[in-house]
PDB file of N, CA and C in Angstrom:
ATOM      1  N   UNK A   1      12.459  -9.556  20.987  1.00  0.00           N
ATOM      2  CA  UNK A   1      13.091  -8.468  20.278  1.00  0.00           C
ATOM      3  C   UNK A   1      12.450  -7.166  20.740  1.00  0.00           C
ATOM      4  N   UNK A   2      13.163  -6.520  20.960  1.00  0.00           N
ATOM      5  CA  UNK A   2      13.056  -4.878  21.584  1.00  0.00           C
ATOM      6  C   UNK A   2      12.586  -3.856  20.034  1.00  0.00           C
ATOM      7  N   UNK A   3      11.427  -3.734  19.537  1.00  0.00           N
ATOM      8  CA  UNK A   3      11.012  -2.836  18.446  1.00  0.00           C
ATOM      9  C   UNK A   3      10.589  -1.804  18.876  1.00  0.00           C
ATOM     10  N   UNK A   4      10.257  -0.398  18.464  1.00  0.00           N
ATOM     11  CA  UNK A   4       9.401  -0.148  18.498  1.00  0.00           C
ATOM     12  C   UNK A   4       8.260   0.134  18.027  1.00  0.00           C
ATOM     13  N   UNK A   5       6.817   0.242  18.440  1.00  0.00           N
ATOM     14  CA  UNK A   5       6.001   0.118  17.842  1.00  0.00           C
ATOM     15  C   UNK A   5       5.536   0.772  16.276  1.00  0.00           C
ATOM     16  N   UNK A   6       4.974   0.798  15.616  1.00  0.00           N
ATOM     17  CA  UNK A   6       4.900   1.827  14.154  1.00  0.00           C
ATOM     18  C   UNK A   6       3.217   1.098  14.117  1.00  0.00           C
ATOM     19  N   UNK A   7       2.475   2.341  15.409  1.00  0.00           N
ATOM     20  CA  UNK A   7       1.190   2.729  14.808  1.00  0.00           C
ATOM     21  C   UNK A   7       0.716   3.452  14.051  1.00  0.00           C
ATOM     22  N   UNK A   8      -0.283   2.931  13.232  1.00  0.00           N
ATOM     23  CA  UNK A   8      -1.236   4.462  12.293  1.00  0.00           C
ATOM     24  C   UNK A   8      -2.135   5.314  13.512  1.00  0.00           C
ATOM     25  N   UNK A   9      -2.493   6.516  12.173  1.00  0.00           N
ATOM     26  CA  UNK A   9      -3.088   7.516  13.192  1.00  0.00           C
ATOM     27  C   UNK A   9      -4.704   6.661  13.779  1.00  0.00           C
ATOM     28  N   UNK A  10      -4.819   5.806  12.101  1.00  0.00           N
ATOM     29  CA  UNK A  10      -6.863   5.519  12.577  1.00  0.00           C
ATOM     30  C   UNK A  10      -6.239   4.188  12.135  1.00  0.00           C
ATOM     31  N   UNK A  11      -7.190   3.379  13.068  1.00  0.00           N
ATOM     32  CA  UNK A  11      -7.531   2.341  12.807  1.00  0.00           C
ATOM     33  C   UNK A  11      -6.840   1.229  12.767  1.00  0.00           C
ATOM     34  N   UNK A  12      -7.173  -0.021  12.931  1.00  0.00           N
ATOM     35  CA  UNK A  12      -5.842  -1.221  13.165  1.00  0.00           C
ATOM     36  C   UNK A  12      -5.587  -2.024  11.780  1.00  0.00           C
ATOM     37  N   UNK A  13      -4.775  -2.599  11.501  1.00  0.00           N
ATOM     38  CA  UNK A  13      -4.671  -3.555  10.381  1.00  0.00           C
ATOM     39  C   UNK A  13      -4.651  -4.563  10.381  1.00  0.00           C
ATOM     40  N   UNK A  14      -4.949  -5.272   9.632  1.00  0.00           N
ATOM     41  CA  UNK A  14      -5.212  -6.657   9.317  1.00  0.00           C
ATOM     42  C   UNK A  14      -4.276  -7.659   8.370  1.00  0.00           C
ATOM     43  N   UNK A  15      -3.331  -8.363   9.044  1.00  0.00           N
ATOM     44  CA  UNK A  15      -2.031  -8.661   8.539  1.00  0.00           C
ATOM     45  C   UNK A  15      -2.483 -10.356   7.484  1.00  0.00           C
ATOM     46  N   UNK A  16      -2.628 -10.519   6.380  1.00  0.00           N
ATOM     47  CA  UNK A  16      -3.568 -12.226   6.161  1.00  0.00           C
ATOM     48  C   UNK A  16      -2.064 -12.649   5.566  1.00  0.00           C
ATOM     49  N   UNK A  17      -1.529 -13.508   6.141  1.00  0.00           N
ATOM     50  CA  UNK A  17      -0.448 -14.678   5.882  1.00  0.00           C
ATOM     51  C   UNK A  17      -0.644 -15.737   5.326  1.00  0.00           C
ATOM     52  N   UNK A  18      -0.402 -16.484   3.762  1.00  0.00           N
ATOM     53  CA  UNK A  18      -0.959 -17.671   3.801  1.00  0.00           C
ATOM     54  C   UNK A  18       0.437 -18.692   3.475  1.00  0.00           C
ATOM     55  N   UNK A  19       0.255 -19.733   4.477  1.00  0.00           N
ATOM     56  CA  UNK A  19       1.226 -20.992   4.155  1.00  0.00           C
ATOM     57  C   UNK A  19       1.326 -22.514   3.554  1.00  0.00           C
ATOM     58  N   UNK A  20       2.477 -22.832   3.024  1.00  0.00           N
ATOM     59  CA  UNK A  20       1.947 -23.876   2.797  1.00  0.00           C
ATOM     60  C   UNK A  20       3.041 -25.013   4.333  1.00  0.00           C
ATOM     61  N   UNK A  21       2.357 -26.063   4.138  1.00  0.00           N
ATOM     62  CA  UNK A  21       3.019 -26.947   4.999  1.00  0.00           C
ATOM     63  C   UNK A  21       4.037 -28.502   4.618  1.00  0.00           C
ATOM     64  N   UNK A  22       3.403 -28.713   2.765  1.00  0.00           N
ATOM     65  CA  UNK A  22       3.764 -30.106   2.777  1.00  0.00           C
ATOM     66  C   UNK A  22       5.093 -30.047   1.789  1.00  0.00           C
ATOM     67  N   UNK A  23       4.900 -30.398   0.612  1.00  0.00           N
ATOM     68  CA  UNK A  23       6.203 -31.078  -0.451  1.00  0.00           C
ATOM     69  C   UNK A  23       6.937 -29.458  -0.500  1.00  0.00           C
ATOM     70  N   UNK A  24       6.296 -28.239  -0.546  1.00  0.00           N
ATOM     71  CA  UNK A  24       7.203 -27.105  -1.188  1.00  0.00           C
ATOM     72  C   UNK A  24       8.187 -26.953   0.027  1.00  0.00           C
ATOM     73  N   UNK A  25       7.922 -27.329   0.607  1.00  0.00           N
ATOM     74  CA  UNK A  25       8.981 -26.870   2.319  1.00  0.00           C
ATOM     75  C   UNK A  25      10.254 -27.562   1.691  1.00  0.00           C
ATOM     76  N   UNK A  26      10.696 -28.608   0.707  1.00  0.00           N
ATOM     77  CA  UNK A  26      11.589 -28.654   0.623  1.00  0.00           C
ATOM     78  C   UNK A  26      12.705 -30.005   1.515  1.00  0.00           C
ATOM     79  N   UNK A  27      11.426 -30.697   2.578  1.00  0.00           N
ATOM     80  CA  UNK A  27      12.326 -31.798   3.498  1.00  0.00           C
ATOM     81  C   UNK A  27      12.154 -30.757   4.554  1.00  0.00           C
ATOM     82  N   UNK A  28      11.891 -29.763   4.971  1.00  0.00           N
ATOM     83  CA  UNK A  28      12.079 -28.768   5.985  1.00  0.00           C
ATOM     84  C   UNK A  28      10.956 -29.337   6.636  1.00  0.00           C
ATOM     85  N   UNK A  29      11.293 -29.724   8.202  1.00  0.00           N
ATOM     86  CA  UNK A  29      10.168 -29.463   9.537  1.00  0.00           C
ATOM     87  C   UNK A  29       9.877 -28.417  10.196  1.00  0.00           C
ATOM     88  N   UNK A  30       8.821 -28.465  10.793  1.00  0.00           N
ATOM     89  CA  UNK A  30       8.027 -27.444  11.082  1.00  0.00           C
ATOM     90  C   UNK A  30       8.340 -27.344  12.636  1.00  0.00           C
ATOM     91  N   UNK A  31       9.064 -26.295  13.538  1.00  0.00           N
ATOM     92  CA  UNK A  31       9.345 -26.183  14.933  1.00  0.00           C
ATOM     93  C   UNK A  31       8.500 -25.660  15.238  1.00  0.00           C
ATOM     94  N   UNK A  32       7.576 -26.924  16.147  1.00  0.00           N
ATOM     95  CA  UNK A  32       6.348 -26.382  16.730  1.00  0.00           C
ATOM     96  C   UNK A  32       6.441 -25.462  18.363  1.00  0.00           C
ATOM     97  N   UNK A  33       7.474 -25.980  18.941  1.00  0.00           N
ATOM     98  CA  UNK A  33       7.893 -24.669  19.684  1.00  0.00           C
ATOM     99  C   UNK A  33       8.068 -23.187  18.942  1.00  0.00           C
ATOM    100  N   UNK A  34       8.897 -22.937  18.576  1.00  0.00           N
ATOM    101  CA  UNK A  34       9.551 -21.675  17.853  1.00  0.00           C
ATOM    102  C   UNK A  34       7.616 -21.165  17.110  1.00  0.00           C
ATOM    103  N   UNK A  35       6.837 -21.595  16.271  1.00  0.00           N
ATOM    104  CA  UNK A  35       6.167 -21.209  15.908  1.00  0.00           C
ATOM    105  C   UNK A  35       4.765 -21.249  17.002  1.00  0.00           C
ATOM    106  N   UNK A  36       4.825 -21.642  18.183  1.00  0.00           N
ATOM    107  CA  UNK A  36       3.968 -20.977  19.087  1.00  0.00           C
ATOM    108  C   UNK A  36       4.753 -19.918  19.670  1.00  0.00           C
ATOM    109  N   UNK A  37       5.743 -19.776  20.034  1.00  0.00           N
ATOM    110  CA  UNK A  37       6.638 -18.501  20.613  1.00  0.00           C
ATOM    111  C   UNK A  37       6.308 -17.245  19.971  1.00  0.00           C
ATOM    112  N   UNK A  38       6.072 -17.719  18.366  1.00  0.00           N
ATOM    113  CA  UNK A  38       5.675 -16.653  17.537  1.00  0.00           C
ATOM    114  C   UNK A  38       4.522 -15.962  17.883  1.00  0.00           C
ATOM    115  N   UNK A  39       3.872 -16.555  17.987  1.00  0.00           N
ATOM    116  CA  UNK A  39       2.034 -16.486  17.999  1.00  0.00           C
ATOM    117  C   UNK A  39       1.905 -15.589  19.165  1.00  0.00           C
ATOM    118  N   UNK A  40       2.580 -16.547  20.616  1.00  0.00           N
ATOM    119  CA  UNK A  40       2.995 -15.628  22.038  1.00  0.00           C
ATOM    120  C   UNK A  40       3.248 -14.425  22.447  1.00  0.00           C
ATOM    121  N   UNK A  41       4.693 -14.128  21.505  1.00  0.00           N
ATOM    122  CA  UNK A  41       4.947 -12.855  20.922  1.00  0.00           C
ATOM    123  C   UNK A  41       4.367 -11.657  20.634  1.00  0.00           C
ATOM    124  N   UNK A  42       3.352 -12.167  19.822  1.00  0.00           N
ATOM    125  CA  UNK A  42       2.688 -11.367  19.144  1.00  0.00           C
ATOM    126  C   UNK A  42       1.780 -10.823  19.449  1.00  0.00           C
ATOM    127  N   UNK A  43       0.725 -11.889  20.567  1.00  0.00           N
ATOM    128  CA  UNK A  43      -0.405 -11.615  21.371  1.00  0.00           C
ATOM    129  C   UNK A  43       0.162 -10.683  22.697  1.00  0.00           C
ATOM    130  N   UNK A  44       1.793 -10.557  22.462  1.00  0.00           N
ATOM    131  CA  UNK A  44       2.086 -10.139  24.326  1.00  0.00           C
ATOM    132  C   UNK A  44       2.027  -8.845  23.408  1.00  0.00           C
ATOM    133  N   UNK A  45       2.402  -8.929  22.016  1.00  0.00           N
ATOM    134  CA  UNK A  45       2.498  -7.086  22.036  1.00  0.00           C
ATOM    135  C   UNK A  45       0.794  -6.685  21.463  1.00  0.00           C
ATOM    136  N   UNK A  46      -0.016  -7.442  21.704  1.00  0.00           N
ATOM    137  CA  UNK A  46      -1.259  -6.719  21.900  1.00  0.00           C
ATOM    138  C   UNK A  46      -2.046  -6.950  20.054  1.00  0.00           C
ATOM    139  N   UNK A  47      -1.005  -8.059  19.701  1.00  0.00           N
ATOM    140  CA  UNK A  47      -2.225  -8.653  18.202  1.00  0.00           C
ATOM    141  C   UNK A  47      -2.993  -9.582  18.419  1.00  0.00           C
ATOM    142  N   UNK A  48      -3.736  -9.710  17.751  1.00  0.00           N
ATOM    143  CA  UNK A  48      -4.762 -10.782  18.365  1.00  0.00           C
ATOM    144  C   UNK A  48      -4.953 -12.313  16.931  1.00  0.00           C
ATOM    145  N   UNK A  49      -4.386 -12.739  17.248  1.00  0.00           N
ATOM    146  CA  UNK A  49      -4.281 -13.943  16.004  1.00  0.00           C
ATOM    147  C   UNK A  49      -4.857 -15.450  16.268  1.00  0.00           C
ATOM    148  N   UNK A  50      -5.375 -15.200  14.703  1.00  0.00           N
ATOM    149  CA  UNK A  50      -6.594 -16.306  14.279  1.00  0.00           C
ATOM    150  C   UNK A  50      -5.784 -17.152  13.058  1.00  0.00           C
ATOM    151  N   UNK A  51      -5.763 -18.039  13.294  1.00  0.00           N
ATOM    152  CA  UNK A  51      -5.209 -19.078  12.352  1.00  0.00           C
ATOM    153  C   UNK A  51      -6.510 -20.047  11.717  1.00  0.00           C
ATOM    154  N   UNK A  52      -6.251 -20.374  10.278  1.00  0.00           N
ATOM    155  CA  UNK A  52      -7.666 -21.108   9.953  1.00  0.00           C
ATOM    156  C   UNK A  52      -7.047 -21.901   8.660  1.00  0.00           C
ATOM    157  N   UNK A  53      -7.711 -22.780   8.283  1.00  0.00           N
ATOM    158  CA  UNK A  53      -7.607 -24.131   7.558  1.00  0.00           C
ATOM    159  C   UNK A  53      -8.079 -23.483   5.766  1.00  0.00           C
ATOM    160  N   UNK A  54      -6.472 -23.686   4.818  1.00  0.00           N
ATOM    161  CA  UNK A  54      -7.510 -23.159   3.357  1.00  0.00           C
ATOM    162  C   UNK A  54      -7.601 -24.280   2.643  1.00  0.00           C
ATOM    163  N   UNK A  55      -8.479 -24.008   1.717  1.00  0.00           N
ATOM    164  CA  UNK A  55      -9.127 -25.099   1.135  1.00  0.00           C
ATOM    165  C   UNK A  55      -8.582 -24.793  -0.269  1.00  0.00           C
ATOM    166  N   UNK A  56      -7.885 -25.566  -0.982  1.00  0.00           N
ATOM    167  CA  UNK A  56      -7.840 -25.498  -2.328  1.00  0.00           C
ATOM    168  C   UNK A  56      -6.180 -25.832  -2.300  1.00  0.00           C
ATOM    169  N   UNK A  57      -5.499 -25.478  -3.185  1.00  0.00           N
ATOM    170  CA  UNK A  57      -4.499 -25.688  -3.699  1.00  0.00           C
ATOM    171  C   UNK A  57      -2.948 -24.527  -3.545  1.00  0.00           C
ATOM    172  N   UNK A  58      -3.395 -23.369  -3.377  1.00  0.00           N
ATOM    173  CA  UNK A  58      -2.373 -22.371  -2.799  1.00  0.00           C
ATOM    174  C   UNK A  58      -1.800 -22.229  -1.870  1.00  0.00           C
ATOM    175  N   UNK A  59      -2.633 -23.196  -0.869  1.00  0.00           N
ATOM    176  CA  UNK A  59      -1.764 -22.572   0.548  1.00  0.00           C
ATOM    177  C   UNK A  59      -2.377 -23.696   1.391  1.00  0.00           C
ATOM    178  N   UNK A  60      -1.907 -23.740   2.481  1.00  0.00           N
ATOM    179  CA  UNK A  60      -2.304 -24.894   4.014  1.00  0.00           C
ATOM    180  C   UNK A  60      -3.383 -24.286   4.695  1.00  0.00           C
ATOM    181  N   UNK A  61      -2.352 -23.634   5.531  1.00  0.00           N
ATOM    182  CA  UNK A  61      -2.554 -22.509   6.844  1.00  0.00           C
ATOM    183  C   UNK A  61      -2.799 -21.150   6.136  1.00  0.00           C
ATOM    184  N   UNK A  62      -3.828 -20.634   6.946  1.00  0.00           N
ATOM    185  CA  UNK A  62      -4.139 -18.808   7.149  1.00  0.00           C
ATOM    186  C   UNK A  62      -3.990 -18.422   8.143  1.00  0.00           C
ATOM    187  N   UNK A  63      -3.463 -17.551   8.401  1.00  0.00           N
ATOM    188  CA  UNK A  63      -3.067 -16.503   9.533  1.00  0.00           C
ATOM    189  C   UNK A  63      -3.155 -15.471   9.478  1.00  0.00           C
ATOM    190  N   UNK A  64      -4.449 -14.914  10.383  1.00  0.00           N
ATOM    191  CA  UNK A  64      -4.580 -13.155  10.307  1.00  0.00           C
ATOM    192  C   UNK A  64      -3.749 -13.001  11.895  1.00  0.00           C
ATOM    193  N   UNK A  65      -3.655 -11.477  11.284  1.00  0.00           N
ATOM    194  CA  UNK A  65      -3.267 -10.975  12.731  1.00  0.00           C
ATOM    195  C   UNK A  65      -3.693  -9.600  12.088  1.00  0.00           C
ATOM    196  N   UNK A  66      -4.820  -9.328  13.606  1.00  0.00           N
ATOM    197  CA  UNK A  66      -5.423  -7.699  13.969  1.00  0.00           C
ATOM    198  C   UNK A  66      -4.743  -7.011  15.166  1.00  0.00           C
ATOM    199  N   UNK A  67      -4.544  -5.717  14.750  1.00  0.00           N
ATOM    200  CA  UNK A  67      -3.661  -4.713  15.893  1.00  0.00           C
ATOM    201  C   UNK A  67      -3.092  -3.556  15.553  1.00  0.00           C
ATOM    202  N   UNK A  68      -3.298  -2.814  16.388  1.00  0.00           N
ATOM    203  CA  UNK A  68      -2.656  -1.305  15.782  1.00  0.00           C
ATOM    204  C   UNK A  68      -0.862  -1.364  15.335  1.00  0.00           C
ATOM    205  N   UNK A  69      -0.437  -2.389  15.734  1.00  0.00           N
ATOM    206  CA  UNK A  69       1.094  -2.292  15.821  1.00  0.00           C
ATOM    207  C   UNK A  69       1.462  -3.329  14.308  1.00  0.00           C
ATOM    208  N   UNK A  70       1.870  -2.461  13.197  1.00  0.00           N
ATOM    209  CA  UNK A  70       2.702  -2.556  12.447  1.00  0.00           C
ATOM    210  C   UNK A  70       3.576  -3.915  12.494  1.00  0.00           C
ATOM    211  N   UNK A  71       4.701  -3.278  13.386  1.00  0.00           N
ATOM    212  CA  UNK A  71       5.852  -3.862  13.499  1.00  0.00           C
ATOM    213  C   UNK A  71       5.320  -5.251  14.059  1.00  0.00           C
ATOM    214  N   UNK A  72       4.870  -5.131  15.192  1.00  0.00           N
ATOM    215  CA  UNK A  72       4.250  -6.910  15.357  1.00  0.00           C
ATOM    216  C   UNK A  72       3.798  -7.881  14.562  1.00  0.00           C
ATOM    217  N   UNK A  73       2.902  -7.129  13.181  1.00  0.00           N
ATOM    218  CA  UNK A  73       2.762  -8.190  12.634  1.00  0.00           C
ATOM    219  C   UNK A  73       3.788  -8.641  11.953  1.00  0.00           C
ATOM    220  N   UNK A  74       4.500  -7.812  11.414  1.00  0.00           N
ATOM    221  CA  UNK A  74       5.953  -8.221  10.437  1.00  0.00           C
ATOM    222  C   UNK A  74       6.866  -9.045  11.469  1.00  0.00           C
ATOM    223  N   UNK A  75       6.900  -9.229  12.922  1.00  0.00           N
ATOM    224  CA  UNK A  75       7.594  -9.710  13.681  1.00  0.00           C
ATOM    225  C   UNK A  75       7.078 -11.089  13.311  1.00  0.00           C
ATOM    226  N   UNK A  76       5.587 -10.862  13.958  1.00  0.00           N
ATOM    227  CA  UNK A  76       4.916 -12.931  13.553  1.00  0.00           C
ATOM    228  C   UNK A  76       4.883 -12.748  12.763  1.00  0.00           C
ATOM    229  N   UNK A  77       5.363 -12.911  11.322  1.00  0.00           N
ATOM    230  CA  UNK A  77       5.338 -12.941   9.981  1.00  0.00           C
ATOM    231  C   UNK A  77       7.171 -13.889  10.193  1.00  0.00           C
ATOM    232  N   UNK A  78       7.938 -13.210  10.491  1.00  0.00           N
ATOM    233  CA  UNK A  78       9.464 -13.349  10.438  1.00  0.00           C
ATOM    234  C   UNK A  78       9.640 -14.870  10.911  1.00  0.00           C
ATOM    235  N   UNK A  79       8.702 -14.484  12.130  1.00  0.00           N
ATOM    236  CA  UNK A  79       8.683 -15.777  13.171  1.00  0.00           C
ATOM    237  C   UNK A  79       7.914 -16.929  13.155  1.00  0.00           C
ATOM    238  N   UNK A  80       6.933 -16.968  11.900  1.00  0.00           N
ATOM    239  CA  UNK A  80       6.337 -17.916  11.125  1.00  0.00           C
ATOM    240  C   UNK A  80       7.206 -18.257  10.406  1.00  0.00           C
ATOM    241  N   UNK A  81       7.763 -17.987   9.674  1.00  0.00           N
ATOM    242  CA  UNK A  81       8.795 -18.547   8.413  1.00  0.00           C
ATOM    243  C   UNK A  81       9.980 -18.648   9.346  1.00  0.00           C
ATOM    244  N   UNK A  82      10.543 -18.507  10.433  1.00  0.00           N
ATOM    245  CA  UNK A  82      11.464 -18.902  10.873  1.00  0.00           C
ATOM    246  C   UNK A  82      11.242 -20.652  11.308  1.00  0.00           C
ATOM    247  N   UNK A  83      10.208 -20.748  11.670  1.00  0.00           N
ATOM    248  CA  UNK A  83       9.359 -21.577  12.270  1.00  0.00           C
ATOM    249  C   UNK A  83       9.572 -23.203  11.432  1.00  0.00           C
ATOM    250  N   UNK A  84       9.451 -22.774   9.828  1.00  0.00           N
ATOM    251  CA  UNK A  84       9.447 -23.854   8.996  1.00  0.00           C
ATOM    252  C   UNK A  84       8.811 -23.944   8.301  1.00  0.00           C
ATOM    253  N   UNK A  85       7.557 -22.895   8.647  1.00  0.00           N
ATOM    254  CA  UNK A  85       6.635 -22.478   7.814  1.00  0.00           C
ATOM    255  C   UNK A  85       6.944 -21.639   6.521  1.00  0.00           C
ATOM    256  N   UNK A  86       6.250 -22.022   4.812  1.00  0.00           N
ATOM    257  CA  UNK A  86       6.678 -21.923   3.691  1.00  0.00           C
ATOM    258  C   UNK A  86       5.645 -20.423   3.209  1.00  0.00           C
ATOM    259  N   UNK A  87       5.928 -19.079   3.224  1.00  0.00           N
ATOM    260  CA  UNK A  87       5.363 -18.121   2.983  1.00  0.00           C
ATOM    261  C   UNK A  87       4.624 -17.955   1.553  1.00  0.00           C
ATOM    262  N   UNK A  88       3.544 -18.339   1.099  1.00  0.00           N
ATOM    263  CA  UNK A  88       3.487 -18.742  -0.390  1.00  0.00           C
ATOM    264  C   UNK A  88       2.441 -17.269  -0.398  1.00  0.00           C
ATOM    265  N   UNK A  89       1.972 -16.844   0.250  1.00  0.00           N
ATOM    266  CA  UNK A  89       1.470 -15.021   0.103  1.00  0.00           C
ATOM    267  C   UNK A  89       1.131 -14.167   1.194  1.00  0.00           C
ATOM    268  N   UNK A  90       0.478 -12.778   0.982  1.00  0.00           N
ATOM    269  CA  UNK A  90       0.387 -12.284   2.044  1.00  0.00           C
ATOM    270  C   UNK A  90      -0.397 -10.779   1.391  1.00  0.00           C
ATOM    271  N   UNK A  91      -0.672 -10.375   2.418  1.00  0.00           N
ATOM    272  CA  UNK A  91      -1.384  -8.662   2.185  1.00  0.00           C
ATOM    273  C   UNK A  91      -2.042  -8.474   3.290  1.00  0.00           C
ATOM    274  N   UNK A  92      -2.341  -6.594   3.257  1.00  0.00           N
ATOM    275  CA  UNK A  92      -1.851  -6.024   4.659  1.00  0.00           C
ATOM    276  C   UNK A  92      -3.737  -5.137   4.113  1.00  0.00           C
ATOM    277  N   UNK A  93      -4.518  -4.841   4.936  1.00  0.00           N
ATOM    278  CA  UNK A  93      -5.597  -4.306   5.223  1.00  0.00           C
ATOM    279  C   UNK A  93      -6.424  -3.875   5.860  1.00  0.00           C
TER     280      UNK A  93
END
């Protein structure tokens, strides 16, 4: 997708995504192509993303993404939940 970018003046942000993976999905699978494409994506427009394991009961998967570009993270955000992945929270810092 052709965006363009929406940097701030200072400093980069920190996009934290959290998912779940099992019963709330609904019967829904998880396209493990489509959700590395995401990740791909995201690193080509210059975010740098860390995925990590949560512990407890709210969520599966964590996913930060650091980078001056706005719009990228809301792109891998789109392209996570396109993916199959179940968006259960999120916040921007």
């Amino acid at each position: 997708m052709n965006v363009e970018p929406l940097v701030p003046a200072e400093g980069w942000s920190v996009l934290h995504l959290f998912f779940r993976t099992g019963p709330s999905q609904r019967g829904r699978t998880i396209d493990v192509e489509e959700l590395t494409s995401a990740v791909k994506a995201a690193e080509e427009r210059g975010l740098q993303v860390v995925t990590f394991a949560v512990f407890g009961h709210k969520a599966d998967i964590g996913v930060m993404a650091l980078g001056p570009d706005l719009v990228a993270g809301r792109l891998l955000q789109s392209g996570l939940v396109a993916s199959g992945l179940d968006l259960v929270g999120s916040y921007l810092s």
